[in-house]
Protein backbone atom coordinates (compact mmCIF):
# COMPACT_ATOMS: atom_id res chain seq x y z
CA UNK A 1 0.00 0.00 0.00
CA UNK A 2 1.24 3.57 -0.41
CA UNK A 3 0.55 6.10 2.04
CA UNK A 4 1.08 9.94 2.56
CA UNK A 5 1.79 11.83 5.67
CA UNK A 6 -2.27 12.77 5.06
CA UNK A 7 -3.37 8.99 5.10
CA UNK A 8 -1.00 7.21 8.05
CA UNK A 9 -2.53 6.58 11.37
CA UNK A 10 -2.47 8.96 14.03
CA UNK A 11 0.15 7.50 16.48
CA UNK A 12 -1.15 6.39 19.72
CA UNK A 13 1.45 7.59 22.02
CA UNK A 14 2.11 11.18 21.31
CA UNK A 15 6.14 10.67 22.08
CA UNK A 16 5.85 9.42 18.74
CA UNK A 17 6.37 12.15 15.54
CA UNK A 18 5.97 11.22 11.82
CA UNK A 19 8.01 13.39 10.26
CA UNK A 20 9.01 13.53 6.07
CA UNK A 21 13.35 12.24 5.35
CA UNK A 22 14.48 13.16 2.39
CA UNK A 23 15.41 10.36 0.29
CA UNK A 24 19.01 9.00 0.85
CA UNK A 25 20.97 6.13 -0.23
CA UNK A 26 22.32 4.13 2.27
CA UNK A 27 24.42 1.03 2.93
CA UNK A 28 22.76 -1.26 5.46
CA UNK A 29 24.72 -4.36 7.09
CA UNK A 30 22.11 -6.33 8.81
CA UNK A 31 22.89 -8.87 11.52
CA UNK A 32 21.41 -10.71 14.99
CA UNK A 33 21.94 -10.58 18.40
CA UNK A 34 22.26 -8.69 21.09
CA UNK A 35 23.70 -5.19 19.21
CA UNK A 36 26.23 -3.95 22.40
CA UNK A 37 29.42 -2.72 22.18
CA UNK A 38 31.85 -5.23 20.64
CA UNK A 39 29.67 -6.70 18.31
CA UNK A 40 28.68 -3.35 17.39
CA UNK A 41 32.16 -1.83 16.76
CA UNK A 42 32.77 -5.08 14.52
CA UNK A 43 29.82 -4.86 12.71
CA UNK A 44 30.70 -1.05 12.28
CA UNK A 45 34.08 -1.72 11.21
CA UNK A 46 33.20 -4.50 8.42
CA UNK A 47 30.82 -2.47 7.20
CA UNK A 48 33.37 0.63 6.67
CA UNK A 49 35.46 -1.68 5.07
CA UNK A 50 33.02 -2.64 2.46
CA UNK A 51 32.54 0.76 1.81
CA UNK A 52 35.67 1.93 1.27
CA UNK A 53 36.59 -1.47 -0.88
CA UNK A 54 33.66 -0.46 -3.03
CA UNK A 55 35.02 3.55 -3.30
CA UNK A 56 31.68 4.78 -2.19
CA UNK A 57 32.26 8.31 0.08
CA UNK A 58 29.89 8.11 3.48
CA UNK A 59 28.11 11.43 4.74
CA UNK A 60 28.38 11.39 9.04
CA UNK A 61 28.52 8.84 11.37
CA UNK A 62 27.09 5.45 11.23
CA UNK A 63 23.65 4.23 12.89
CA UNK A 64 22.32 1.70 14.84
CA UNK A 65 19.09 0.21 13.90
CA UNK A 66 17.56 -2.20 16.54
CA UNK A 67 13.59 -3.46 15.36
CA UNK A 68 12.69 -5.29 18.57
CA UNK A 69 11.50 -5.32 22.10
CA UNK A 70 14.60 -6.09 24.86
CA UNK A 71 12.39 -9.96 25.44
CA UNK A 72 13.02 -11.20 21.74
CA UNK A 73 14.95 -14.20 21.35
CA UNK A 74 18.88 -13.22 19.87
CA UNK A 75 18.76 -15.39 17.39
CA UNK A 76 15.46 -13.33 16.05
CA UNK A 77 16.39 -9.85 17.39
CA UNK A 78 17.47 -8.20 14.04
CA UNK A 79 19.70 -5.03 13.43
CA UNK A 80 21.59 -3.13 11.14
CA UNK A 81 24.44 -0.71 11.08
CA UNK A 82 23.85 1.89 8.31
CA UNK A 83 25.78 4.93 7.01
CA UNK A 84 24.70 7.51 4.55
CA UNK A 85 26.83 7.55 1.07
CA UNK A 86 26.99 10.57 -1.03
């Protein structure tokens, strides 16, 4: 389905904002687990790598991306490291 800010749901808790991004590109390494620290920096690190392998300049820092609640099993807990490429 394709929505606009006009058509999505009103959020039910108001610390929640829908707000428009601009597009970007991105490149995204995905992975599971618990995302802390080490695993993190490693994940961070590889995906750097990749980048710079592949000559692609980055725009600021890289992001964590976690998509569930603290009580999800690690081995279905996903996440992803991203960083914006110009």
């Amino acid at each position: 389905p394709s929505y606009t800010m006009d058509t999505l749901p009103e959020p039910e808790d108001e610390r929640v904002q829908l707000v428009v991004q601009p597009a970007q590109e991105v490149a995204v390494l995905r992975f599971s687990g618990w995302a802390r620290g080490p695993v993190v920096q490693e994940r961070t690190t590889s995906l750097l790598e990749w980048v710079k392998r592949h000559d692609r300049p980055t725009v600021g820092a890289p992001t964590l991306a976690q998509y569930d609640p603290p009580f999800t099993m690690p081995l279905m807990r996903r996440n992803e490291i991203w960083v914006a490429l110009q």
